[in-house]
PDB file of N, CA and C in Angstrom:
ATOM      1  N   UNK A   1       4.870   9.105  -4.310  1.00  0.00           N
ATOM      2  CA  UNK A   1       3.611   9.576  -4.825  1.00  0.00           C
ATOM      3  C   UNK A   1       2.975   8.545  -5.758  1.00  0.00           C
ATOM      4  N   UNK A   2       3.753   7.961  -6.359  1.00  0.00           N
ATOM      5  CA  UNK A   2       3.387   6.892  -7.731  1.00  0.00           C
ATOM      6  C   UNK A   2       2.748   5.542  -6.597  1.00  0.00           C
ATOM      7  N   UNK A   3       2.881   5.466  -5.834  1.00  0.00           N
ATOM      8  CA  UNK A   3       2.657   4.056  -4.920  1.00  0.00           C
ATOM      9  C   UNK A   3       0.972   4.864  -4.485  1.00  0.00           C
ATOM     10  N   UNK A   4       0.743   5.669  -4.311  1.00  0.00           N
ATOM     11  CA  UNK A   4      -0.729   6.276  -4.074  1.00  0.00           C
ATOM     12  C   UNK A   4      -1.348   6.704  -5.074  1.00  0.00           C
ATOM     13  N   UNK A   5      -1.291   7.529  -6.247  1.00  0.00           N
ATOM     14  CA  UNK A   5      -1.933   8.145  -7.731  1.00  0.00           C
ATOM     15  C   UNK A   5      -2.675   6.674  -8.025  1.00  0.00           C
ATOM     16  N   UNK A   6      -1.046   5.844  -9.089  1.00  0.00           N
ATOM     17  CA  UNK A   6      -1.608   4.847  -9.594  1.00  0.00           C
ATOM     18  C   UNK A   6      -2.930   3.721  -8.721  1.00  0.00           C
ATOM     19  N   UNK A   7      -2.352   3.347  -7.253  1.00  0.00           N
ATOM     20  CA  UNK A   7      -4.035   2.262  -6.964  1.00  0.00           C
ATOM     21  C   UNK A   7      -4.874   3.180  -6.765  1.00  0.00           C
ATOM     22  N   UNK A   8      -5.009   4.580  -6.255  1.00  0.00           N
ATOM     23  CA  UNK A   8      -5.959   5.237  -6.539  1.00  0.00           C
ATOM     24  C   UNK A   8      -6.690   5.164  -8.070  1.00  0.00           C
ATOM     25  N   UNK A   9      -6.588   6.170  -8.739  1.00  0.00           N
ATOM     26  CA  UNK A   9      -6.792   5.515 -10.052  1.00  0.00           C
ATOM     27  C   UNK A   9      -7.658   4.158 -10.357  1.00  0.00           C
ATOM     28  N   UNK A  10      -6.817   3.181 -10.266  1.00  0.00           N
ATOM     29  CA  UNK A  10      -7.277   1.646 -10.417  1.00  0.00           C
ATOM     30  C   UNK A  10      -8.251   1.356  -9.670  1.00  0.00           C
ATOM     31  N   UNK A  11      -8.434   1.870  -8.336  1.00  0.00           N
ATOM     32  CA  UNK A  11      -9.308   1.411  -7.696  1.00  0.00           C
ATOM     33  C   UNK A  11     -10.808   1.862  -7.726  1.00  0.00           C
ATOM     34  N   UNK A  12     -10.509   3.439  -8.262  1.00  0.00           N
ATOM     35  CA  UNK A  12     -11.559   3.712  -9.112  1.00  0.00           C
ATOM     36  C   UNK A  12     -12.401   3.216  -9.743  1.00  0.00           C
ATOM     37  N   UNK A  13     -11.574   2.952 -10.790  1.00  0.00           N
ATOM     38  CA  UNK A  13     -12.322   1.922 -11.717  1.00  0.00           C
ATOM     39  C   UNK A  13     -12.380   0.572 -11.150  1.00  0.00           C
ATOM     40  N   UNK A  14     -11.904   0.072 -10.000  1.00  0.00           N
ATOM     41  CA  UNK A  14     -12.651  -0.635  -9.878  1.00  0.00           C
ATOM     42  C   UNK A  14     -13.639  -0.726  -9.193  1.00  0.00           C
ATOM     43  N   UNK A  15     -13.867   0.015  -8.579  1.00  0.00           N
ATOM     44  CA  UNK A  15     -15.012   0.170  -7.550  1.00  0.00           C
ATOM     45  C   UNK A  15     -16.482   0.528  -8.952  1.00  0.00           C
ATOM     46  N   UNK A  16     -16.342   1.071  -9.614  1.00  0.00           N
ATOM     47  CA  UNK A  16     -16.959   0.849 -11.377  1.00  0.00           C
ATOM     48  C   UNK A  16     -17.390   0.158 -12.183  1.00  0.00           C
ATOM     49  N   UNK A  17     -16.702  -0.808 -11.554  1.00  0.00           N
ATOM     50  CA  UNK A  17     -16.785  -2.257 -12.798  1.00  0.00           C
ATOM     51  C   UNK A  17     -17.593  -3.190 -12.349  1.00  0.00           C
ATOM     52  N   UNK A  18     -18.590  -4.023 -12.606  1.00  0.00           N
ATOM     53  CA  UNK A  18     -19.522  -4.947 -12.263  1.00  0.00           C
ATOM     54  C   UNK A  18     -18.708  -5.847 -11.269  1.00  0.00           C
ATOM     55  N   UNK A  19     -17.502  -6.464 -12.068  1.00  0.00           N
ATOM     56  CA  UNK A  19     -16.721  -7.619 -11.337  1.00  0.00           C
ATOM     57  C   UNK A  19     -16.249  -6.985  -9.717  1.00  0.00           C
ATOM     58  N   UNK A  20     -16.142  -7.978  -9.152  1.00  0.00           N
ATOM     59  CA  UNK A  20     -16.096  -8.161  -7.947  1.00  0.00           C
ATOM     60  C   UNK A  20     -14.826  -8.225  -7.217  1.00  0.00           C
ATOM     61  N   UNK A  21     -13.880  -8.805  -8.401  1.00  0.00           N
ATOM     62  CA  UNK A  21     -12.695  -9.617  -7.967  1.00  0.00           C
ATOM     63  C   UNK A  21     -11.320  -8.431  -7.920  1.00  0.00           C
ATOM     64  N   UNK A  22     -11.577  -7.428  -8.545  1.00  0.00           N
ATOM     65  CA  UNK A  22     -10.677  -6.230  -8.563  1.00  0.00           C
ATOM     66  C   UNK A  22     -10.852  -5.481  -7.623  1.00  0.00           C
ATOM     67  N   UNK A  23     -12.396  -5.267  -6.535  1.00  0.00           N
ATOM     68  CA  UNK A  23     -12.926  -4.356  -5.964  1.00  0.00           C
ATOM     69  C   UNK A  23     -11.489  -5.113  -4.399  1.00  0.00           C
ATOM     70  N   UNK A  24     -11.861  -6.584  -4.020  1.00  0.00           N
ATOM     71  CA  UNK A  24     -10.912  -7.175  -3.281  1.00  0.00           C
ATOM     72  C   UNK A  24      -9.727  -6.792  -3.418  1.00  0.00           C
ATOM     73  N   UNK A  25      -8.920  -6.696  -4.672  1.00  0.00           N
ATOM     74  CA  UNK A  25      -7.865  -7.095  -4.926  1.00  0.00           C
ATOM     75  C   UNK A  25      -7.319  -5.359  -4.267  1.00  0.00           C
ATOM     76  N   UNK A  26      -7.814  -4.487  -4.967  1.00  0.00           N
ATOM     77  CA  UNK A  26      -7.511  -3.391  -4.314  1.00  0.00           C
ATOM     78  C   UNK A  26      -8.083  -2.263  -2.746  1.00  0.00           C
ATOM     79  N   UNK A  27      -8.824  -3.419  -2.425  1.00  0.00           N
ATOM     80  CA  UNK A  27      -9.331  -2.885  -1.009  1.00  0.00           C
ATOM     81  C   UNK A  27      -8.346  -3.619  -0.006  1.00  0.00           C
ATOM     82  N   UNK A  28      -7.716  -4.840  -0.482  1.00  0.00           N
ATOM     83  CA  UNK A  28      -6.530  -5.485   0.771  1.00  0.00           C
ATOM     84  C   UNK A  28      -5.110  -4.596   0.358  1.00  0.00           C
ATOM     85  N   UNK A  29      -4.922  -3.778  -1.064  1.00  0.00           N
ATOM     86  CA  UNK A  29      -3.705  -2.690  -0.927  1.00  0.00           C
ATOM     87  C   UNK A  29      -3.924  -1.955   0.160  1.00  0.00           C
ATOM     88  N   UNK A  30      -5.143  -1.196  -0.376  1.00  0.00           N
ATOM     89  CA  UNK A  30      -5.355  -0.066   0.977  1.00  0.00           C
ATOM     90  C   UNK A  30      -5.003  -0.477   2.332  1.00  0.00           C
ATOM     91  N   UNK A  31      -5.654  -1.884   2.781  1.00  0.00           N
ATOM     92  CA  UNK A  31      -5.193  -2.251   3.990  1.00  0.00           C
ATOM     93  C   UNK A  31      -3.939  -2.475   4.422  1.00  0.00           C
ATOM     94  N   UNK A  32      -3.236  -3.190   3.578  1.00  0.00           N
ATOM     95  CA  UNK A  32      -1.849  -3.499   4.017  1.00  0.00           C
ATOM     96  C   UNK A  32      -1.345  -2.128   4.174  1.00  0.00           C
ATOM     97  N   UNK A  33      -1.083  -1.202   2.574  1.00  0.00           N
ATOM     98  CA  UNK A  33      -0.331   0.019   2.694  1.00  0.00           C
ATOM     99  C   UNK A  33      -1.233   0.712   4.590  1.00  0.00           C
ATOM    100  N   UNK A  34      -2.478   1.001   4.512  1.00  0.00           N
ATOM    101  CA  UNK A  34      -2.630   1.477   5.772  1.00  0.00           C
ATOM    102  C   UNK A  34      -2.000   0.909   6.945  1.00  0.00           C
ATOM    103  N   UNK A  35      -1.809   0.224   7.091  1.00  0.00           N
ATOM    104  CA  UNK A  35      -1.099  -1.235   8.133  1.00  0.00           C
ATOM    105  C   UNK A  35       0.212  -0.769   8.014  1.00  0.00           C
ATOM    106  N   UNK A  36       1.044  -0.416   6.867  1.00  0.00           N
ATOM    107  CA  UNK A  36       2.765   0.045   7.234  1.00  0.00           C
ATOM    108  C   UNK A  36       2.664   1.118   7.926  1.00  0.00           C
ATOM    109  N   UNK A  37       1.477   2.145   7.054  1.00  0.00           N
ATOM    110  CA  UNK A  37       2.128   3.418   7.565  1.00  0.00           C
ATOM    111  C   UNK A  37       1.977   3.664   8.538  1.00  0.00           C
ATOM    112  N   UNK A  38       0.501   3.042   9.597  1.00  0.00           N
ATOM    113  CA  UNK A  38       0.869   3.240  10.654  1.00  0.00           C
ATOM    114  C   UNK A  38       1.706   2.286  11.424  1.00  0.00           C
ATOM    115  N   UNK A  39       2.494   1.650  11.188  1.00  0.00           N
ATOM    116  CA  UNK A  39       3.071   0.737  11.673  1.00  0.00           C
ATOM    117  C   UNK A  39       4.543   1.696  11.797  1.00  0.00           C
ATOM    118  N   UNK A  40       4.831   1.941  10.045  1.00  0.00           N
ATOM    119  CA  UNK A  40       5.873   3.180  10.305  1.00  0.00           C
ATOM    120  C   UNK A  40       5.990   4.371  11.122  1.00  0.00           C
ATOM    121  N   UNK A  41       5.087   4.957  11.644  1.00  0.00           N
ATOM    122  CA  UNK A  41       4.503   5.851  12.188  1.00  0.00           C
ATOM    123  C   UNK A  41       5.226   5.866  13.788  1.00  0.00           C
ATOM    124  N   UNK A  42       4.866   4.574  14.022  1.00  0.00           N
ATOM    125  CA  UNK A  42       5.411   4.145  15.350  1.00  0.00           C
ATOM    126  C   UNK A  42       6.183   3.815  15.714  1.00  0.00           C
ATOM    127  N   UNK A  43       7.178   3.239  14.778  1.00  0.00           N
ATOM    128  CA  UNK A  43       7.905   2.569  14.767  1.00  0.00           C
ATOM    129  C   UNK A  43       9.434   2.664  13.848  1.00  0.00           C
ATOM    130  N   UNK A  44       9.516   4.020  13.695  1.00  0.00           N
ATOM    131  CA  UNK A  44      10.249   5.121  13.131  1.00  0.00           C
ATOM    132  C   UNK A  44      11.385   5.011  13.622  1.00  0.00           C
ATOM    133  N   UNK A  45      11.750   5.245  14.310  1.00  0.00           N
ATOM    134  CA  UNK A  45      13.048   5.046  15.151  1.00  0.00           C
ATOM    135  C   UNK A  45      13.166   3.298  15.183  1.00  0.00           C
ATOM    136  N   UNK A  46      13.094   2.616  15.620  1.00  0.00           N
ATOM    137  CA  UNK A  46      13.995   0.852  15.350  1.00  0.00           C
ATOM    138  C   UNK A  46      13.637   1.148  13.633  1.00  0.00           C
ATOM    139  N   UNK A  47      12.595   1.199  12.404  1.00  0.00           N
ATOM    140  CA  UNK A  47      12.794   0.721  11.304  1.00  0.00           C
ATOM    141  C   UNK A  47      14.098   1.708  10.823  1.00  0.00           C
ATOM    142  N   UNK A  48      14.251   2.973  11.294  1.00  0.00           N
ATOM    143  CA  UNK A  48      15.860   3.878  10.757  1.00  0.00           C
ATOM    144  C   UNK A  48      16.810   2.759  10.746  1.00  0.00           C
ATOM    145  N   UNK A  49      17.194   2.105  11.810  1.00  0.00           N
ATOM    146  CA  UNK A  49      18.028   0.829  12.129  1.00  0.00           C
ATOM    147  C   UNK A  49      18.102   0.095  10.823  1.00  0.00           C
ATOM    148  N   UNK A  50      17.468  -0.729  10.198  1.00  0.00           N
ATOM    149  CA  UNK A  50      17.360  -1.404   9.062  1.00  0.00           C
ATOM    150  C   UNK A  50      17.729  -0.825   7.803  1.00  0.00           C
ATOM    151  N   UNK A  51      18.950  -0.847   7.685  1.00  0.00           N
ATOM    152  CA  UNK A  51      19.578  -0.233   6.243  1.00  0.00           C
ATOM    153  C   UNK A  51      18.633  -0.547   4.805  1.00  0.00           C
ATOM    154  N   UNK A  52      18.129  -1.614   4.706  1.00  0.00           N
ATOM    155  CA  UNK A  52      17.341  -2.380   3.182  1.00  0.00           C
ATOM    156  C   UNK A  52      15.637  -1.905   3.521  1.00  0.00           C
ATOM    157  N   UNK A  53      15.271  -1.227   4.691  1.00  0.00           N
ATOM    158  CA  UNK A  53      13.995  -1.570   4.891  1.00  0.00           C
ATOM    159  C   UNK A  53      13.443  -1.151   4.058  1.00  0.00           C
ATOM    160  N   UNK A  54      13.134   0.272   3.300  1.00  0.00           N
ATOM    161  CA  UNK A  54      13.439   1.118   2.167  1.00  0.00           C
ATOM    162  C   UNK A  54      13.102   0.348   0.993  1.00  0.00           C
ATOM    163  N   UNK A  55      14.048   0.089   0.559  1.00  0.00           N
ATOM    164  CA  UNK A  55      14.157  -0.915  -0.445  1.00  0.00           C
ATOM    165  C   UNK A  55      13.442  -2.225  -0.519  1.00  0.00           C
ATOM    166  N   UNK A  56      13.418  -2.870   0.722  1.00  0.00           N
ATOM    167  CA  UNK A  56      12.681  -4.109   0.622  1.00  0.00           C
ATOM    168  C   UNK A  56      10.522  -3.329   0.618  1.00  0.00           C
ATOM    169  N   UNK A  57      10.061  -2.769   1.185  1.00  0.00           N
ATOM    170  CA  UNK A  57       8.852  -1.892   1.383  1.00  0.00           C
ATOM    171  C   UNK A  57       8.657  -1.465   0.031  1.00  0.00           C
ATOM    172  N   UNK A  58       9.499  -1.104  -0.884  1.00  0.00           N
ATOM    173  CA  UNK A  58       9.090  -0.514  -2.158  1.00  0.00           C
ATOM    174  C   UNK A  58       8.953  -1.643  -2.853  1.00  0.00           C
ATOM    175  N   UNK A  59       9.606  -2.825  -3.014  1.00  0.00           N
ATOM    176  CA  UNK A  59       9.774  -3.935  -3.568  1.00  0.00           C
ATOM    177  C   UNK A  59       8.933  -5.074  -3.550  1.00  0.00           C
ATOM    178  N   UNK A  60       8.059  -4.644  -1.943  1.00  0.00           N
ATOM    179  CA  UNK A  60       6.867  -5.244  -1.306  1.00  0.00           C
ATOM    180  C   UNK A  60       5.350  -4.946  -2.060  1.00  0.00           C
ATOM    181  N   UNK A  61       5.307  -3.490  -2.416  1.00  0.00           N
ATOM    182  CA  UNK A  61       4.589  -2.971  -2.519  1.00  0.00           C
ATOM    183  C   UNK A  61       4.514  -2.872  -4.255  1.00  0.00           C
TER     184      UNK A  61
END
C-alpha cells in the first residue's frame, strides 16, 4: 500500500507546483510501476519461480 499512498501524494503536489522537473520525475514512476504490474499480471506463474523477485521489485522501486 505504502509503494501507492506515498507517490500518490507526491505527485499531487507535484502536478501543483510551477516546476516541471518533479511533474517527470513522477509521471515515469507511474509508468514503470504500470509496466510491472502488468507485466506481473502475465507473467505470474514463471515470476513464482524466482525466489528474490519479491525482494529485488521492492528494492527497485
Amino acid at each position: 500500500m505504502a509503494r501507492f499512498l506515498y507517490p500518490a501524494y507526491v505527485s499531487i503536489h507535484a502536478i501543483e507546483s510551477k516546476h516541471k522537473d518533479d511533474d517527470t520525475k513522477w509521471l515515469t514512476y507511474w509508468v514503470v510501476y504500470a509496466l510491472f504490474s502488468v507485466g506481473e499480471y502475465f507473467a505470474d506463474f514463471i515470476v513464482s519461480w524466482f525466489p528474490l523477485y519479491w525482494l529485488l521489485k521492492v528494492l527497485f522501486f
